[in-house]
Protein backbone atom coordinates (compact mmCIF):
# COMPACT_ATOMS: atom_id res chain seq x y z
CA UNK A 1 56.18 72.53 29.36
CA UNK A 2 56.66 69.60 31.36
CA UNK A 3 54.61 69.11 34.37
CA UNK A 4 56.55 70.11 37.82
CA UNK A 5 57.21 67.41 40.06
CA UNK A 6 57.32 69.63 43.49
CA UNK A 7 55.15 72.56 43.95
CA UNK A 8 56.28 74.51 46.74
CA UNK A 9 53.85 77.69 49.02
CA UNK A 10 56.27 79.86 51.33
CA UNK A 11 54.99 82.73 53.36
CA UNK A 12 57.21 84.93 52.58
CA UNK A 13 59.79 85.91 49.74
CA UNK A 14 63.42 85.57 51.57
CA UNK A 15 62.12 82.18 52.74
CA UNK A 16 61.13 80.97 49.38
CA UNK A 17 64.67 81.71 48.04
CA UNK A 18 66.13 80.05 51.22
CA UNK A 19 63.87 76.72 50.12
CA UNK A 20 64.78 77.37 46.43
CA UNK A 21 68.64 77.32 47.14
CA UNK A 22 68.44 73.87 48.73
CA UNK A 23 66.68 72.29 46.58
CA UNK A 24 68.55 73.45 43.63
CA UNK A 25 71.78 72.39 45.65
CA UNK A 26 70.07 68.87 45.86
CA UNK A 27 69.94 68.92 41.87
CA UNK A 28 66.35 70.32 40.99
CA UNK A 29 66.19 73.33 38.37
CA UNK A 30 64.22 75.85 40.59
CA UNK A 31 61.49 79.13 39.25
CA UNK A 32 61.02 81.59 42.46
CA UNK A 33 57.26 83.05 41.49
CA UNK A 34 56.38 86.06 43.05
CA UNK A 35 53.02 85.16 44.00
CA UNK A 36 50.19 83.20 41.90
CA UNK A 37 52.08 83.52 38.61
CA UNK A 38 49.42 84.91 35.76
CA UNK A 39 51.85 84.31 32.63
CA UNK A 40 53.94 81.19 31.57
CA UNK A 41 57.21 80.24 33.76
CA UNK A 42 59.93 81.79 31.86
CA UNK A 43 62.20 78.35 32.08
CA UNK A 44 61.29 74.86 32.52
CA UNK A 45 62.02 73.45 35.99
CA UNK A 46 61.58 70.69 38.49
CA UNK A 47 59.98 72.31 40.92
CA UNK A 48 57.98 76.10 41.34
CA UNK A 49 58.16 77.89 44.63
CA UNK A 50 55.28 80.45 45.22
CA UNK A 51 56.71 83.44 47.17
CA UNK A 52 53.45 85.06 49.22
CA UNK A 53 53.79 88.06 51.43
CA UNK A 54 51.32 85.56 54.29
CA UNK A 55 53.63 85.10 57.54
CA UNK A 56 51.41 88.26 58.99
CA UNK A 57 48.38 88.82 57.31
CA UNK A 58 45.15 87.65 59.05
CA UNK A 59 45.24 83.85 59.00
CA UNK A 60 42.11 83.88 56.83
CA UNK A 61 44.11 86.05 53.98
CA UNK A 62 46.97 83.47 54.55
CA UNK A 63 44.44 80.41 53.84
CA UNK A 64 43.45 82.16 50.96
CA UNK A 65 46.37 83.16 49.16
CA UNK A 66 47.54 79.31 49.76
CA UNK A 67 44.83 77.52 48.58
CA UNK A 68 45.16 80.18 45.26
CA UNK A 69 48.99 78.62 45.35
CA UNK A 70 47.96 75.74 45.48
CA UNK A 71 45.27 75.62 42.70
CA UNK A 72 47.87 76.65 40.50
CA UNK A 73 50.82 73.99 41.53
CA UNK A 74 48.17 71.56 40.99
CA UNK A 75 47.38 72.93 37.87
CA UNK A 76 51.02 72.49 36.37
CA UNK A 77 51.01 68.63 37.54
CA UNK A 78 53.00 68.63 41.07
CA UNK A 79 53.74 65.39 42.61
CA UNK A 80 54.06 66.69 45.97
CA UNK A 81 52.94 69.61 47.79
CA UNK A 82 55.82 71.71 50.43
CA UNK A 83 54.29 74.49 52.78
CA UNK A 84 57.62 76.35 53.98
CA UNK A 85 57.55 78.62 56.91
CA UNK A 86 60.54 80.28 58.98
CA UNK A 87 62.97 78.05 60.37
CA UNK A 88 62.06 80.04 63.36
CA UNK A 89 58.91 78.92 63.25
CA UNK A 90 57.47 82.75 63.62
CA UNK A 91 53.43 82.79 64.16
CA UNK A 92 51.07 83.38 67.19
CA UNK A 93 48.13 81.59 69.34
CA UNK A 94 46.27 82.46 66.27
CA UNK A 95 48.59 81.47 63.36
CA UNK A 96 49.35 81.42 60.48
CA UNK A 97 51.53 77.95 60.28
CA UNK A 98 48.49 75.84 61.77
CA UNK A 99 45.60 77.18 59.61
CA UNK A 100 47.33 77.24 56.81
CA UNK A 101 48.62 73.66 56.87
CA UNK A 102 45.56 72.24 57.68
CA UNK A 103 43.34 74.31 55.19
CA UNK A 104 46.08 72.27 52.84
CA UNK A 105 45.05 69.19 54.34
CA UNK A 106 41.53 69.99 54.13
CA UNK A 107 41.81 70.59 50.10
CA UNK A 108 44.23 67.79 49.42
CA UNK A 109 41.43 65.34 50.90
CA UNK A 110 40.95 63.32 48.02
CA UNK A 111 44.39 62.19 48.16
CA UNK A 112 45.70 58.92 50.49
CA UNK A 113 47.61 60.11 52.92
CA UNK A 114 46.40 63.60 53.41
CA UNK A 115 44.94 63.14 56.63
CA UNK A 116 48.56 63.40 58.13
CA UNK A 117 51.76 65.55 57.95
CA UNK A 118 54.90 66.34 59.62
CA UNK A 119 56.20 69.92 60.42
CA UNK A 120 59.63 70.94 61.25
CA UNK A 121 62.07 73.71 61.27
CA UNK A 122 64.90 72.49 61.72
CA UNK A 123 67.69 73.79 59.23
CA UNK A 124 71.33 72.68 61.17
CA UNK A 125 73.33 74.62 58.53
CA UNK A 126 71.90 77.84 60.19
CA UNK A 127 72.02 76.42 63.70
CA UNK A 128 68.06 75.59 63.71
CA UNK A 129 67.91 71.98 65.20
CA UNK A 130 64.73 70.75 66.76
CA UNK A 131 65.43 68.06 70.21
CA UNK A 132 62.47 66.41 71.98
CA UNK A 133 60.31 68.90 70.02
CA UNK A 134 61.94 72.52 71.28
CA UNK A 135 63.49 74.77 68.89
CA UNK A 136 66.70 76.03 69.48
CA UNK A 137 68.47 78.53 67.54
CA UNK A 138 72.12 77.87 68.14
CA UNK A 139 73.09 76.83 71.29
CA UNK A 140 69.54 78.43 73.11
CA UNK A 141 65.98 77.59 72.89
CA UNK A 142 64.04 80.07 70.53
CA UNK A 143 62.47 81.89 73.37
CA UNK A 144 65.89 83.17 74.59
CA UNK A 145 67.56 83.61 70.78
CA UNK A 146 65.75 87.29 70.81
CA UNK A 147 63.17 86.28 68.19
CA UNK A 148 61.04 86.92 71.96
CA UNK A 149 61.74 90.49 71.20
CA UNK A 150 60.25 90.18 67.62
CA UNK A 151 58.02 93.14 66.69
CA UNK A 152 55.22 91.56 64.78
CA UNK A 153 55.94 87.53 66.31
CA UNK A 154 57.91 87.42 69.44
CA UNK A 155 58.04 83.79 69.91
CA UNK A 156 57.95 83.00 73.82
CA UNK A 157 57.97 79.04 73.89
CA UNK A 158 60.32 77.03 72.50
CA UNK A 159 58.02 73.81 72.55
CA UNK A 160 56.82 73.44 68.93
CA UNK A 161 54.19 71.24 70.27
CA UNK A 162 52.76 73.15 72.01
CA UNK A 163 53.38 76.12 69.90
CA UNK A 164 51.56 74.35 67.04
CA UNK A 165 48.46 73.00 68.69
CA UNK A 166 47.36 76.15 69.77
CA UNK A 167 46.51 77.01 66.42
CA UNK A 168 45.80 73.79 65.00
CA UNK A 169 41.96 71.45 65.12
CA UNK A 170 43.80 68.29 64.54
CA UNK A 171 45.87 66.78 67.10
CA UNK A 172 50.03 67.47 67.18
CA UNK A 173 52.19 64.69 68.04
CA UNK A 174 55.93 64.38 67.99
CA UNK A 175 58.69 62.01 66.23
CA UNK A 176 61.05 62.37 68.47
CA UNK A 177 65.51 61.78 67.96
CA UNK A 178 65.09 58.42 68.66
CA UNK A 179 63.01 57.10 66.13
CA UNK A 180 64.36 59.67 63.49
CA UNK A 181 67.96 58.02 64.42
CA UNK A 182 66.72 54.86 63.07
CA UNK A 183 65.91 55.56 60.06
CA UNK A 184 62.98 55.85 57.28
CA UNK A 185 61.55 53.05 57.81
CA UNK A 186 60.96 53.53 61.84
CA UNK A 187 59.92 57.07 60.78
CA UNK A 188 57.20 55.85 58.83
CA UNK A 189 56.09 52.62 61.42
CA UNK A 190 55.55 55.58 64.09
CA UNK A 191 53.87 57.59 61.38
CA UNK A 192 51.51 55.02 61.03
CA UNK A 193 51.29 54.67 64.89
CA UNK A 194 50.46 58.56 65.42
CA UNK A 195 47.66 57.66 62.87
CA UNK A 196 46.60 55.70 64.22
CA UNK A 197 46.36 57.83 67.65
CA UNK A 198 44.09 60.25 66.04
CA UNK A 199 47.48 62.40 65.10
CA UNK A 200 46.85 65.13 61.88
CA UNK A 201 50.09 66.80 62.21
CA UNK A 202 53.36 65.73 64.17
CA UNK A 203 56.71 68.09 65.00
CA UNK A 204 60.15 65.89 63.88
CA UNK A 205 63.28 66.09 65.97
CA UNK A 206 66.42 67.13 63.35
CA UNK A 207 69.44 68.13 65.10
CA UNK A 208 71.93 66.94 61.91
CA UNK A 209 71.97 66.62 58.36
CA UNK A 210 71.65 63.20 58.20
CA UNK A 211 68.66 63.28 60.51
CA UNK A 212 67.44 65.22 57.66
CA UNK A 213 68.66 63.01 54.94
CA UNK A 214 67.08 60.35 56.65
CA UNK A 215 63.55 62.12 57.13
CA UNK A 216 63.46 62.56 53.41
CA UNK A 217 62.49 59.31 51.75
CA UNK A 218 59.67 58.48 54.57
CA UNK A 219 57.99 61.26 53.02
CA UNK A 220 57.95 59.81 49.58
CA UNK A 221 54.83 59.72 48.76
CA UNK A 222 53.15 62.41 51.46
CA UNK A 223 50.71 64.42 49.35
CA UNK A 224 51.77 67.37 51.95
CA UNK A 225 55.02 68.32 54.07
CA UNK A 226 55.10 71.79 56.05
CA UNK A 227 58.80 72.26 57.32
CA UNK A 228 61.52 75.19 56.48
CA UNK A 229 63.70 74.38 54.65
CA UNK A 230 66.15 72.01 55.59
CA UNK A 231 63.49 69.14 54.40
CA UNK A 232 64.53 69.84 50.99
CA UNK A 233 67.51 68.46 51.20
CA UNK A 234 66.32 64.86 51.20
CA UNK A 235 63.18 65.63 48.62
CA UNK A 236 64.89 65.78 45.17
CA UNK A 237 66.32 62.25 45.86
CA UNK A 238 62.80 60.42 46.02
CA UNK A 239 62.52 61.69 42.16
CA UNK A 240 65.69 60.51 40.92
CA UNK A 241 67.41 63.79 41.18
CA UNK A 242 71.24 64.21 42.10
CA UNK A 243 73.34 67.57 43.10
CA UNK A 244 74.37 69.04 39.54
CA UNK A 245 76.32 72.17 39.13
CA UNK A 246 74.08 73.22 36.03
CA UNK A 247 71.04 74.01 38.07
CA UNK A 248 72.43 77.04 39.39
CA UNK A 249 74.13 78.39 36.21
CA UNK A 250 73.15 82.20 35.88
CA UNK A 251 73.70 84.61 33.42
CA UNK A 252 77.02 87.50 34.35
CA UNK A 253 76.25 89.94 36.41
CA UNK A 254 77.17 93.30 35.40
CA UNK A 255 75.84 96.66 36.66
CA UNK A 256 76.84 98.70 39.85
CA UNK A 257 75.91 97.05 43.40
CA UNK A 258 74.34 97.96 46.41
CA UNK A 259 72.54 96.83 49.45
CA UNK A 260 69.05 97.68 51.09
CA UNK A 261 68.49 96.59 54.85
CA UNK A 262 65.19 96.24 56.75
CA UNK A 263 65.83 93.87 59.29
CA UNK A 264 65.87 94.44 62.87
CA UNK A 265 67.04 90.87 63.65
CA UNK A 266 70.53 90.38 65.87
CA UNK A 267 72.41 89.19 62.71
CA UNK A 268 71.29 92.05 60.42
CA UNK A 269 72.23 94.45 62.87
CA UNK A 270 75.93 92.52 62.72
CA UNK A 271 75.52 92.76 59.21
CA UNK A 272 74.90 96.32 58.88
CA UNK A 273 77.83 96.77 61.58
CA UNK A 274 80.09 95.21 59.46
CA UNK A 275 79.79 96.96 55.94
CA UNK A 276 80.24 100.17 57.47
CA UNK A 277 83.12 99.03 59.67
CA UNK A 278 84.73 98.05 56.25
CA UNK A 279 84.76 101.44 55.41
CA UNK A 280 82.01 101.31 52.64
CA UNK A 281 79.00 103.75 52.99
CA UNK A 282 76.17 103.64 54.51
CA UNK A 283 73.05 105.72 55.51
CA UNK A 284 70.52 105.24 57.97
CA UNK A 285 66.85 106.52 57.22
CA UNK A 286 64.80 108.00 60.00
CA UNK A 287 61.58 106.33 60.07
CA UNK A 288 60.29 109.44 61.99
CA UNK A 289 62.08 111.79 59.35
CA UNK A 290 59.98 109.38 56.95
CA UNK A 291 56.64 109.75 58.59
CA UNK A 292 57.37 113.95 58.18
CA UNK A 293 58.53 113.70 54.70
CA UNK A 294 58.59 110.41 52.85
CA UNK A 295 59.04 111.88 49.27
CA UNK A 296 61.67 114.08 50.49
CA UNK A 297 63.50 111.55 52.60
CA UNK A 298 63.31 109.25 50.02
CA UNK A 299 64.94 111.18 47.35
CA UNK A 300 67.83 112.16 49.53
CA UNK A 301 68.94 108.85 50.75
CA UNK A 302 69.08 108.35 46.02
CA UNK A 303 71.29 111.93 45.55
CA UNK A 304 73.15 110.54 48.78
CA UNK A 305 73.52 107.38 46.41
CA UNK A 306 74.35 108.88 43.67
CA UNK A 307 77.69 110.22 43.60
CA UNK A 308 79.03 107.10 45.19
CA UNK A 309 77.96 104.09 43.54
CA UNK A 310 80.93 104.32 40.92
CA UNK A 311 83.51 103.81 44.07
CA UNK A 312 81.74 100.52 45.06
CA UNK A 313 78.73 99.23 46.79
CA UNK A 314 76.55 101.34 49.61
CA UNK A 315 74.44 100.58 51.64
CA UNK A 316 70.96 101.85 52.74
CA UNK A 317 69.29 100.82 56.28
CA UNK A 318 66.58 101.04 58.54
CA UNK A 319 67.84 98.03 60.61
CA UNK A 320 68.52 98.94 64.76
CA UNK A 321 68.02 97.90 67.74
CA UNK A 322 64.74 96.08 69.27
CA UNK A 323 65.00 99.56 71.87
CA UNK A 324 64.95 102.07 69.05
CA UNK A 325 62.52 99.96 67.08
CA UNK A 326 60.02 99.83 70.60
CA UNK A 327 60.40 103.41 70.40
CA UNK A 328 59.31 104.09 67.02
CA UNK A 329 56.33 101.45 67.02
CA UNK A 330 55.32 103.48 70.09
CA UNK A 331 55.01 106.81 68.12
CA UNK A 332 53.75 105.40 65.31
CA UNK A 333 51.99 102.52 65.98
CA UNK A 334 53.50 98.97 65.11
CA UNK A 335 51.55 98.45 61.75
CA UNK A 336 52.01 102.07 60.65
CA UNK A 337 55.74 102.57 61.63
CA UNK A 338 56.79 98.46 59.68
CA UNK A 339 54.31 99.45 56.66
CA UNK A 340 56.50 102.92 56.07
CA UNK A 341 59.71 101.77 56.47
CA UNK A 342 58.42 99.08 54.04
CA UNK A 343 57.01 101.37 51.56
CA UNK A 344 60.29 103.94 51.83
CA UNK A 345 63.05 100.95 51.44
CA UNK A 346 61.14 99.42 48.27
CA UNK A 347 60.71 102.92 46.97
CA UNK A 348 64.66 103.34 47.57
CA UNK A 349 65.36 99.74 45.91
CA UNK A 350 63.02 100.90 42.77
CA UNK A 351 65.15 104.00 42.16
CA UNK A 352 68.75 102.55 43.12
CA UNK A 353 67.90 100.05 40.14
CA UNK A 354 65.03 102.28 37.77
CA UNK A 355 67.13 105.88 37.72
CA UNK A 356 70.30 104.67 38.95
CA UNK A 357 71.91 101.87 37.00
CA UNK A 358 72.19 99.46 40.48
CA UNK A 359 72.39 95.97 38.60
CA UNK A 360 73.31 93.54 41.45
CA UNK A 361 71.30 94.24 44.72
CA UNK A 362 71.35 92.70 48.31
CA UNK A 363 67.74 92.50 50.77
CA UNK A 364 67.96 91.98 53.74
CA UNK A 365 64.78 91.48 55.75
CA UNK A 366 61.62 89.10 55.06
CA UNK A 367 59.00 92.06 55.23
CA UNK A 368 61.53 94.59 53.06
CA UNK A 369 62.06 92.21 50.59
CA UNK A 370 58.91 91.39 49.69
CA UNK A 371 58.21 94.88 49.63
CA UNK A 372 61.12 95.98 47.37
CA UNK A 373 60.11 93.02 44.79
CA UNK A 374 56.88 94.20 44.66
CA UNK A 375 58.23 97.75 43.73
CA UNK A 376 60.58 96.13 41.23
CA UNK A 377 57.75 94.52 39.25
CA UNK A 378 59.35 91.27 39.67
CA UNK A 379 57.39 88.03 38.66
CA UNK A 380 59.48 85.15 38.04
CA UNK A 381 63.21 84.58 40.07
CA UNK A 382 65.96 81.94 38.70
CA UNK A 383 67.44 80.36 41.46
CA UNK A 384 71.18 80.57 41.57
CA UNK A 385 74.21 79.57 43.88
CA UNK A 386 74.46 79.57 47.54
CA UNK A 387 76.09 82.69 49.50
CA UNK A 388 75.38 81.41 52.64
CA UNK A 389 73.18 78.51 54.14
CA UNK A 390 69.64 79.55 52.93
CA UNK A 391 70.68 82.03 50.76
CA UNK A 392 71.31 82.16 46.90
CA UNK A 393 72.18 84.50 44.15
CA UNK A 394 68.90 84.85 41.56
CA UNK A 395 68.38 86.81 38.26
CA UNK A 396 65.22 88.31 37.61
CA UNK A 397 63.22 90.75 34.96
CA UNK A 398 61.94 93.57 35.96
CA UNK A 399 61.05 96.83 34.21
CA UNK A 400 62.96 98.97 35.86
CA UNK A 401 66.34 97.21 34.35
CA UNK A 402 64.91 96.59 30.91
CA UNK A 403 67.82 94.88 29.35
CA UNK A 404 69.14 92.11 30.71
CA UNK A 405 67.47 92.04 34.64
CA UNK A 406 69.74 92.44 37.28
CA UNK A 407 71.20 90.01 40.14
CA UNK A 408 69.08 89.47 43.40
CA UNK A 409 69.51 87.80 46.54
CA UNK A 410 66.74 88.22 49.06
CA UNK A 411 68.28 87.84 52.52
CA UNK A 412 66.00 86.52 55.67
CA UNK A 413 66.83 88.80 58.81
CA UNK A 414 68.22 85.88 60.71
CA UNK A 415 70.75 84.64 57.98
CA UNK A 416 74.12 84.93 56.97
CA UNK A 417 77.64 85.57 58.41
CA UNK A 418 78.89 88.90 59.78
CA UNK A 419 80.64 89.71 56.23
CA UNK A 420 77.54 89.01 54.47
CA UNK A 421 77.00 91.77 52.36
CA UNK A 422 80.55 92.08 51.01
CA UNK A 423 80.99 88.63 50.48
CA UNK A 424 77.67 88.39 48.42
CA UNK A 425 78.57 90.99 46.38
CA UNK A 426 82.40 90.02 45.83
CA UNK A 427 81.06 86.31 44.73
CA UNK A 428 79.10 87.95 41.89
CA UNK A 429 82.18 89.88 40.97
C-alpha cells in the first residue's frame, strides 16, 4: 500500500467522520479507523483518520492514546500530522486540547517547524466562526450557545485564548481577521513573527470559507495543525488533490433503518422532536428504569422494535433536556448515569443490527457513538457523502451484519438540520 499523505488523531468518533467528510469533499479517498488499527486498512487512501474515545478521559490517557495514533500514522508514511477536536472547542482548565497538542509537538521535535502550530475551530458551514479569537456558535459567543450547560464540558468563556492557555506550557497567541484577510503569505510573515515572540501555539480568526481556503496553503509544510474541521478544506489542495465525486462512492445500501440518539445537545433534542412529530416511532429509555433493570430495559426497547421496523425507520432515545439530565446525574452521579446510558444505547444499536436485520443506522451523540461502534465490533469506516455539513454516510464491517456491513453515519450532538434523521435515511434510499 502506498504511504498516506495526511494522518489525522480526533478525540472522538462523530468528529472524526465530520473531518473525514471534508476532506473527502476536497478530493482525498478517506479510511475512518476506530482506534490504533491492528490489521491492514481495508482500501487504499489518501489520508487515515484515527477515531479515539479521548475528549474526556484523564488528559494523561488522552496523551497516550495520541502519541499510540500517532506512532502508527507515522508508521504508514504521513506527510502531515491533523489533531481534530470539537468545533466547540469542548475541554476544561485541565484539558484535553492543550496537552494533547503539545505532547504532539513534543514528539514531532525532530521535525522543522514543530516548535509552532495553529488551533482553530472554526467550521462556518455549521455556524462555528472564530472573530478576534472568541468562538461563537451562530450568532452568540459559545458561553451563551448552551454548550455552558454541557454535562461533562460546560464551556463558560468564549475567548479561545484564554481558554487554551490555561491548559497549555507554551505560550498562545492569536492571528487575528486582519492578517488572515490578506492572505497566505501575511499568515505565514506573522507566523514567523509569533515565533519569534516565544509563541508555541496561536488561535486563527475564520469567520468564512475563504478565510479558510486561504489558511490552508500557509500550513503547507506544518509538521502539525490542531483545528476541527473546517481546516480540511484547504489541506488536500497543498498535495495536488481536487474535489472528485469518486471518493465518496459507496456500495447500496439495503437492509431496514433506524436511528439511536444519545445526545442531550439543543439540536438533538430538535432532532428527536422532529422524527416523532413526523409521525414515525419513537421510544424514550429511562435511564433510572436502566439503572433498576438494564437487561430487562434493554430487551424491551428491541421487542418494542421489532414489530415495527418493516413499516419504516424508529427511533430509540435517551436525548432530553439539560433539567432532566441535572436530575438524573444527581441520582446517579454524572460518570455513572453518561456511562449507562452509554452502555444501554450501544447494547440497543448491537441488537437492532446483530438479531434484528437494521442495515442502515443513524448516531447521534459523540459519547453514544463511540459507544455503539465499539459494541458493533467496528474497525475500519469508508467515508461516504455528505448529509449535512460535518456529516457523511460510511459503510463499515462488523460481525454482527456478516454479509455485506451495513450503512453508518455517526452524528455529533451539535450537527445537522431539524429533519436530520429522515433526510439521512431518505438519501440512502
Amino acid at each position: 500500500m502506498k504511504k498516506i499523505l495526511l494522518g489525522c488523531i480526533a478525540d472522538d468518533f462523530t468528529g472524526a467522520t465530520d473531518l473525514a467528510n471534508n476532506l473527502v469533499r476536497a478530493g482525498m479517498r478517506v479510511v475512518q479507523a476506530i482506534g490504533v488499527p491492528a490489521q491492514p486498512l481495508a482500501a487504499s487512501a489518501d489520508a487515515v483518520v484515527v477515531a479515539l474515545k479521548s475528549r474526556t478521559v484523564p488528559a494523561d490517557e488522552a496523551v497516550a492514546q495520541s502519541l499510540a495514533a500517532l506512532r502508527w500514522l507515522q508508521a504508514q508514511g504521513a506527510q502531515q500530522i491533523y489533531f481534530k477536536y470539537c468545533s466547540t472547542f469542548d475541554s476544561t482548565a485541565q484539558g484535553n486540547i492543550g496537552p494533547v497538542a503539545e505532547a504532539l509537538m513534543d514528539a514531532l521535535a525532530d521535525q522543522p517547524g514543530s516548535d509552532f502550530t495553529i488551533a482553530t475551530p472554526a467550521f462556518p458551514d455549521n455556524q462555528r466562526t472564530v472573530f478576534k479569537g472568541h468562538l461563537f456558535v451562530g450568532d452568540v459567543l459559545l458561553n451563551d450557545s448552551g454548550m455552558q450547560n454541557h454535562p461533562l464540558t460546560p464551556m463558560a468563556d468564549a475567548n479561545l485564548v484564554r481558554v487554551l492557555q490555561a491548559q497549555c506550557r507554551r505560550k498562545v497567541g492569536l492571528i487575528d481577521h486582519r492578517v488572515v484577510a490578506q492572505g497566505p503569505q501575511a499568515i505565514q510573515d506573522r507566523i514567523g513573527q509569533l515565533r519569534a515572540e516565544g509563541v508555541g501555539l496561536a488561535v486563527v480568526d475564520a469567520v468564512s470559507n475563504d478565510d479558510l481556503m486561504c489558511l490552508g496553503p500557509a500550513l503547507k509544510g506544518m509538521p502539525l495543525v490542531t483545528a476541527g474541521s473546517g481546516v480540511a478544506i484547504g489541506l488536500p489542495g497543498n498535495f495536488g488533490l481536487a474535489p472528485s465525486g469518486t471518493a465518496s462512492a459507496l456500495p447500496v445500501a439495503t437492509g431496514l433503518q433506524a436511528v439511536v440518539s444519545g445526545s442531550c445537545s439543543l439540536a438533538t433534542n430538535r432532532q428527536v422532536k422532529a422524527f416523532i412529530a413526523s409521525g414515525r416511532p419513537a421510544l424514550a429509555l429511562d435511564p433510572l428504569a436502566l439503572a433498576a433493570d438494564e437487561p430487562g430495559a434493554v430487551a424491551q426497547a428491541l421487542d418494542w422494535a421489532r414489530p415495527l421496523l418493516g413499516a419504516g425507520p424508529v427511533l430509540i432515545y435517551s436525548s432530553a433536556d439539560s433539567a432532566s439530565v441535572k436530575s438524573v446525574q444527581a441520582q446517579l452521579g454524572v460518570q455513572a448515569a453518561g456511562e449507562l446510558v452509554e452502555r444501554a444505547l450501544a447494547t440497543v444499536a448491537r441488537g437492532l443490527v446483530g438479531r434484528l436485520g437494521v442495515r442502515q443506522l443513524v448516531v447521534a451523540g459523540g459519547e453514544t457513538s463511540g459507544a455503539c461502534v465499539q459494541a458493533l465490533n467496528i474497525t475500519q469506516l469508508q467515508i461516504g457523502p455528505q448529509i449535512d455539513p460535518g456529516v457523511p454516510w460510511c459503510h463499515a464491517r462488523s460481525d454482527a451484519a456478516p454479509n455485506g456491513g451495513l450503512h453508518l453515519t455517526l452524528k455529533s450532538g451539535n450537527f445537522g438540520s431539524d429533519d436530520f434523521f429522515s433526510k439521512a435515511l431518505a438519501q440512502l434510499a
